[in-house]
Structure formats: C-alpha cells, structure tokens
C-alpha atoms as a PDB file:
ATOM      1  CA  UNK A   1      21.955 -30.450  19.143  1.00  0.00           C
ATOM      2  CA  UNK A   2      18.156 -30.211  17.974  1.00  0.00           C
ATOM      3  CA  UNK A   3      16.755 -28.169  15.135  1.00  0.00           C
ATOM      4  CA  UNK A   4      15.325 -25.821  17.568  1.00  0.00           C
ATOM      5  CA  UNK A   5      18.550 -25.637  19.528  1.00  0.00           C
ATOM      6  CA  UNK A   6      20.725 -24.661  16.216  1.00  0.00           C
ATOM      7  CA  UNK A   7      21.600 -20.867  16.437  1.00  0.00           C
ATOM      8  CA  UNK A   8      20.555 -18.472  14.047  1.00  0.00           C
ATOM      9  CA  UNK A   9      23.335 -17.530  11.356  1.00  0.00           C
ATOM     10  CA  UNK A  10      25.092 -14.721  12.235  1.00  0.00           C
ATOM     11  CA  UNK A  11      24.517 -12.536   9.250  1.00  0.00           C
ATOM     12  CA  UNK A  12      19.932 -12.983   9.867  1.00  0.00           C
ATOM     13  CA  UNK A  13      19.829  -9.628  11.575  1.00  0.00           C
ATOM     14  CA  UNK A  14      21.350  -7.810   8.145  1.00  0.00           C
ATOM     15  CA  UNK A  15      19.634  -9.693   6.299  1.00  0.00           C
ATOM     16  CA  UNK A  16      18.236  -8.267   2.702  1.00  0.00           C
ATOM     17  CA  UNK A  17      14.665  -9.387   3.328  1.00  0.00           C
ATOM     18  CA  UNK A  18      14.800  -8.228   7.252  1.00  0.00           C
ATOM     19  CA  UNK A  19      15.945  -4.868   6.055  1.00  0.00           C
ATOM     20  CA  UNK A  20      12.380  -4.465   3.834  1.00  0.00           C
ATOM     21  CA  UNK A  21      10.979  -5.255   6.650  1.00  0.00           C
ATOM     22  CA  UNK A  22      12.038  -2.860   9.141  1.00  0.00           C
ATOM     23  CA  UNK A  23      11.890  -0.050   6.062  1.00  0.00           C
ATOM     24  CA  UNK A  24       8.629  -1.280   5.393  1.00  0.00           C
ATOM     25  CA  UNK A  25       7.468  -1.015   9.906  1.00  0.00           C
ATOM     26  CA  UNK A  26       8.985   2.125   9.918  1.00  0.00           C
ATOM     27  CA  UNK A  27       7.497   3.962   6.748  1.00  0.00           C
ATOM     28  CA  UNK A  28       4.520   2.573   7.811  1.00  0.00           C
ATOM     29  CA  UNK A  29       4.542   4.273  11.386  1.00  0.00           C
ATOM     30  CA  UNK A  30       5.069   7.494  10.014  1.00  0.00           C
ATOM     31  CA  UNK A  31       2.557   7.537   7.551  1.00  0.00           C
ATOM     32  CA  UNK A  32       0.063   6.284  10.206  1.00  0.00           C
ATOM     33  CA  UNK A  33       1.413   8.955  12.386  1.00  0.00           C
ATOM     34  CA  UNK A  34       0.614  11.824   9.392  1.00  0.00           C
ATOM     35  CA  UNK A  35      -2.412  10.336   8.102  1.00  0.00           C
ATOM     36  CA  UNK A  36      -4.200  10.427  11.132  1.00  0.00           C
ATOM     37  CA  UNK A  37      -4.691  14.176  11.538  1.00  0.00           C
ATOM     38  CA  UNK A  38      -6.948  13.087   8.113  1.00  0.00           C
ATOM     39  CA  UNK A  39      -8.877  10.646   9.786  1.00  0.00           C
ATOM     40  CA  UNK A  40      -6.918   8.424   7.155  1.00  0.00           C
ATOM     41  CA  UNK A  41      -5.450   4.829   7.651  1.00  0.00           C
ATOM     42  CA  UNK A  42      -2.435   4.151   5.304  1.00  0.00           C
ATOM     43  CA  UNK A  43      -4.887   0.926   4.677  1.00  0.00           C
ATOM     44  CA  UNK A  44      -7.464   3.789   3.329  1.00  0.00           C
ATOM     45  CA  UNK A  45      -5.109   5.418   1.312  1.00  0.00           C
ATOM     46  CA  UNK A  46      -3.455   2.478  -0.778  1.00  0.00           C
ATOM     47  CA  UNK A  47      -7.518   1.644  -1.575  1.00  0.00           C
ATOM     48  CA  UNK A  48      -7.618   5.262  -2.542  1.00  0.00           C
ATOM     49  CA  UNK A  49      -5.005   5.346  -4.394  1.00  0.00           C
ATOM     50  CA  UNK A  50      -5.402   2.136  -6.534  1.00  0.00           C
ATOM     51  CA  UNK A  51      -8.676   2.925  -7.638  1.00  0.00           C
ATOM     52  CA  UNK A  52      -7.684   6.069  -8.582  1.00  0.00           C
ATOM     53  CA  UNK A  53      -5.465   4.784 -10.836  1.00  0.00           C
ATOM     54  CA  UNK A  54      -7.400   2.003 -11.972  1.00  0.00           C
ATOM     55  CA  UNK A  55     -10.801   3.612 -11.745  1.00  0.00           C
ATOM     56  CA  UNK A  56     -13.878   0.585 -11.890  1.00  0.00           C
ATOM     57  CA  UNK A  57     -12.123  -2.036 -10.277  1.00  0.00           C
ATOM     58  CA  UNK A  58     -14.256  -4.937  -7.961  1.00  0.00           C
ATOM     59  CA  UNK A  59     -13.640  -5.887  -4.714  1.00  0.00           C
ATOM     60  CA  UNK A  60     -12.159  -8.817  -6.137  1.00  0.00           C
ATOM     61  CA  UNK A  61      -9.593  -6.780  -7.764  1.00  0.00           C
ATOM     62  CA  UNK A  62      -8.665  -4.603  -5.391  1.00  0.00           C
ATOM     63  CA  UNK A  63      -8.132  -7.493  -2.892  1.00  0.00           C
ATOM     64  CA  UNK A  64      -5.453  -8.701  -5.368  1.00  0.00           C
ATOM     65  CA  UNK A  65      -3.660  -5.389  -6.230  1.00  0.00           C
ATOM     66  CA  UNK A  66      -3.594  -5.108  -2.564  1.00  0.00           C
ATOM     67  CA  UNK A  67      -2.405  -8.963  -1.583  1.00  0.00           C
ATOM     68  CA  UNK A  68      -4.958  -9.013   1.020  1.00  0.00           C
ATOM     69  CA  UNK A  69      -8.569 -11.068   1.477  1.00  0.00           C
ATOM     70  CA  UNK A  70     -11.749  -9.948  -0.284  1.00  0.00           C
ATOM     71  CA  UNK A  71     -13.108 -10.356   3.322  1.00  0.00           C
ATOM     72  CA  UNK A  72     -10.282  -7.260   4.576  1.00  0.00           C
ATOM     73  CA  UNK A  73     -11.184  -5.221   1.057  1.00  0.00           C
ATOM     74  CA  UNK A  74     -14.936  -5.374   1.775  1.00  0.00           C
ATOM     75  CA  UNK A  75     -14.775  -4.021   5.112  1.00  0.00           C
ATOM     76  CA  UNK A  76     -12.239  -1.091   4.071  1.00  0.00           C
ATOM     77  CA  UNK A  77     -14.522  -0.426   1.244  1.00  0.00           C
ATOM     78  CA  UNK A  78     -17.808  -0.332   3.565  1.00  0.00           C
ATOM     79  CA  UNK A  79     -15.611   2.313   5.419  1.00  0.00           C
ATOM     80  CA  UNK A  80     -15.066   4.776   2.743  1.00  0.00           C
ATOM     81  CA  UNK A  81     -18.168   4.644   1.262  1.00  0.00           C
ATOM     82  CA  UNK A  82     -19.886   5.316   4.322  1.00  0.00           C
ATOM     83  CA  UNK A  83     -17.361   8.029   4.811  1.00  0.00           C
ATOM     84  CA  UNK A  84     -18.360   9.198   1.468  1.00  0.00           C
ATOM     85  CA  UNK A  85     -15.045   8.603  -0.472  1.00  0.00           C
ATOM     86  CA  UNK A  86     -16.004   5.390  -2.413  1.00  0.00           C
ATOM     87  CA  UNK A  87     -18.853   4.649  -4.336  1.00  0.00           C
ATOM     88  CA  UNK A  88     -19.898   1.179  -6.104  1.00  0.00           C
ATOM     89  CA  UNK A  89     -21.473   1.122  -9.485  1.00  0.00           C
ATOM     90  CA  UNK A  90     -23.063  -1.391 -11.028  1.00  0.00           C
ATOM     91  CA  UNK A  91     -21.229  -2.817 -14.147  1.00  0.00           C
ATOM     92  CA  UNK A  92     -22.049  -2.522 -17.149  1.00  0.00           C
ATOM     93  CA  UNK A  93     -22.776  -6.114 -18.048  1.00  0.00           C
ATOM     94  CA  UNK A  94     -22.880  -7.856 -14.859  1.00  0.00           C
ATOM     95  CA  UNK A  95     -25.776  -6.834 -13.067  1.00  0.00           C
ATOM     96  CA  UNK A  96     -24.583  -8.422  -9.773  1.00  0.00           C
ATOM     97  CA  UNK A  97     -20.842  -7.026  -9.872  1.00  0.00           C
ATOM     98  CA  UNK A  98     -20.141  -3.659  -8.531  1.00  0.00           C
ATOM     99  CA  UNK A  99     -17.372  -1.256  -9.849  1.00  0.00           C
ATOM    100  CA  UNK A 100     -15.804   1.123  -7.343  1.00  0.00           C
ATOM    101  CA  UNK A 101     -14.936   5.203  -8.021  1.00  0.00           C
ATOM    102  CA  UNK A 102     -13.455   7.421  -6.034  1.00  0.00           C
ATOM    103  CA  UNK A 103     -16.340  10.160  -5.136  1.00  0.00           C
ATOM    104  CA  UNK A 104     -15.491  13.849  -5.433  1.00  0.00           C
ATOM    105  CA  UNK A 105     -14.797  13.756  -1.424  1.00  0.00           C
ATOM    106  CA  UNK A 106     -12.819  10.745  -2.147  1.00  0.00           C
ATOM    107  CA  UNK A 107     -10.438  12.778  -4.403  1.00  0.00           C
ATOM    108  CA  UNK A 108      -9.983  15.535  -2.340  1.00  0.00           C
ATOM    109  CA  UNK A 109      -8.934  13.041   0.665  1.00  0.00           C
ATOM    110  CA  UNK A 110      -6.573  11.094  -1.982  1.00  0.00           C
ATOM    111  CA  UNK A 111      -5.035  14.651  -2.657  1.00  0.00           C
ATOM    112  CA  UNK A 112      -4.702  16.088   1.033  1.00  0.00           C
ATOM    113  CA  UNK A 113      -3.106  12.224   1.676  1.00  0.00           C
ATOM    114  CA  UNK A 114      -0.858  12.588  -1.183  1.00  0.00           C
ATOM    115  CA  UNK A 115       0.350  15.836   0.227  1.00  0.00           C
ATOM    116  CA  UNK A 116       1.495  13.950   2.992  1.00  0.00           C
ATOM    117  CA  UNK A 117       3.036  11.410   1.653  1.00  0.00           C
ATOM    118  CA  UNK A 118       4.928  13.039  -0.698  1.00  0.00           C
ATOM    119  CA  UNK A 119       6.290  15.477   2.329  1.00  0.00           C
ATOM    120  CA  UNK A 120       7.680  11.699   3.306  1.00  0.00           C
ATOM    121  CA  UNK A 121       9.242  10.528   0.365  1.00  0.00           C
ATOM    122  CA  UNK A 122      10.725  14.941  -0.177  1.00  0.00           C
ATOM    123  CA  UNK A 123      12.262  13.989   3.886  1.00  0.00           C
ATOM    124  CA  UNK A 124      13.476  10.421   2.837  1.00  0.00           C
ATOM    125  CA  UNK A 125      14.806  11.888  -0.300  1.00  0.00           C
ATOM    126  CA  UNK A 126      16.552  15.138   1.480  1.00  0.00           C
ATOM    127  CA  UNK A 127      18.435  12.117   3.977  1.00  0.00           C
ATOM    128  CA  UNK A 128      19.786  10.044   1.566  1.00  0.00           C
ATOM    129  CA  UNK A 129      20.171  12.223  -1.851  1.00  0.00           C
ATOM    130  CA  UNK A 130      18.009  12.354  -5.202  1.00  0.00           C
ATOM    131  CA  UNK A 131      20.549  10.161  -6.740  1.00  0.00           C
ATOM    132  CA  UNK A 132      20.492   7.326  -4.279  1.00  0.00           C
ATOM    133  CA  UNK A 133      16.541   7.715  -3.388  1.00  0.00           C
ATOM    134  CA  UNK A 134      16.794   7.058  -7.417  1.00  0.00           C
ATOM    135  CA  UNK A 135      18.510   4.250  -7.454  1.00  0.00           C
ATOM    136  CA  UNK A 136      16.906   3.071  -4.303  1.00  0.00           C
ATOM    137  CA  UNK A 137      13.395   2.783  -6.497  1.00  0.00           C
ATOM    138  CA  UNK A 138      15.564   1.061  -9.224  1.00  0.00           C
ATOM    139  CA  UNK A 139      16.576  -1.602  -6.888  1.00  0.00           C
ATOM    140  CA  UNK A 140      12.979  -2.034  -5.055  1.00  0.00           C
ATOM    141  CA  UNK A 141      12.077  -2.421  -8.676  1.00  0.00           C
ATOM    142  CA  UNK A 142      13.661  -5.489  -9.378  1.00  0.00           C
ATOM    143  CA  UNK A 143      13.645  -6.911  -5.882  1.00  0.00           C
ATOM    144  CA  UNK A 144       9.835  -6.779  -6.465  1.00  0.00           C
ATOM    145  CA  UNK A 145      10.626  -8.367 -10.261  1.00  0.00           C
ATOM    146  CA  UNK A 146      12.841 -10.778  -8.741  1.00  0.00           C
ATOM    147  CA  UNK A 147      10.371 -11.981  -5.425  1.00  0.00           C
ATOM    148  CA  UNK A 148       7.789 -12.271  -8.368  1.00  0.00           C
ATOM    149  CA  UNK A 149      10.389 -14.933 -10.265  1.00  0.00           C
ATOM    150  CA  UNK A 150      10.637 -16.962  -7.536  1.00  0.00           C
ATOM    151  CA  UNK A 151       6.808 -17.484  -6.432  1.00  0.00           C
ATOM    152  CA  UNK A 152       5.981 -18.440 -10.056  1.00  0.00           C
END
C-alpha cells in the first residue's frame, strides 16, 4: 500500500481542529448572510473593528492583526475609504506612513454591524447556555494560546 493509498484515521472527521473549522464556515455564512443587508463584508467589519480598537494603525499592522497580506489589507482599505468609513492620516513622524481612523460614517457602520453580530453571538448563546457559551470563550482562549505555542 502507497502513502496516497493509506486511509484516513477514523477519528479525522471529529477531529478538534476540523471542528474550528466547520464553526468557523458556518459563523462565517451567517454573518455574511446579516451583513449584507449593510452593504458590509464580514472582511469589512473585522477591519472596522480592529481599528476601532486600535485607532492609528498602518496597513502594515492591520495586515498582521488580521493574518492576511498587506496586498488583501490595501484593497479592503481602498474600499472603505472610498465608501467613506476609513480615512488615512499621515503620521506624525513619518511623512510617508499613513495611520488609519474610522470616519464618523465608519462608526456608525461599525455600530449597525455590531448590532448584528451581537444578535449572533445572543442566538448562539440562547442554543447552548450562558454558562457553556462561557466556557466555550475560555477554551477558544487557550486553543488560540496553545496554536500560538506551537508556531513559535
């Protein structure tokens, strides 16, 4: 018997990692489903989101925070501040660097988007109870704590 010919373990579809990723699929169809109404990619909203929290970060940054190219977070970026959500500032000592801020339309899309997705997490929480949906973010916690262990 070849590599290629050597059957899959048994236990791969209930896997740990495979169930992320099917969580991960399906949260993501929904939100795409609710955003849209917005005009609102779930892409769009992450952006939003982090530089709301973290107000003056570069494209550089951003592509980091969200593990994508600076290539993919320049042409998101383009988007919303032609859309009038983002706008880039100029730093304060690096003339050729530009800081992004969320614009006042920016916030109020980042607010109507986080209505949504907290009706989400509210539904996801109602199915499987405060206490679990709790300990749920606990345990994505250190999954995320432990993945980070192991690429280092």
């Amino acid at each position: 018997m070849t590599r290629e010919e050597e059957p899959i373990g048994p236990d791969a579809p209930n896997r740990l990692i495979w169930a992320l990723r099917r969580a991960e699929l399906a949260a993501r169809a929904v939100k795409e489903q609710q955003l849209r109404p917005l005009g609102l990619a779930p892409a769009h909203y992450s952006l939003l989101m982090i530089v709301h929290t973290e107000p003056g970060l570069t494209g550089a940054e951003l592509a980091r925070r969200l593990d994508v190219t600076p290539q993919a977070v320049a042409s998101l970026v383009t988007r919303l501040v032609d859309k009038g959500q983002l706008e880039r500032r100029a730093h304060a000592r690096h003339r050729h660097v530009q800081e992004l801020h969320l614009t006042a339309t920016g916030r109020q899309v980042l607010k109507s988007a986080d209505t949504v997705i907290a009706a989400i997490e509210r539904q996801i929480t109602e199915r499987l109870g405060t206490d679990s949906a709790t300990r749920l973010t606990r345990l994505l916690e250190e999954t995320i704590d432990a993945v980070r262990e192991i690429k280092a």
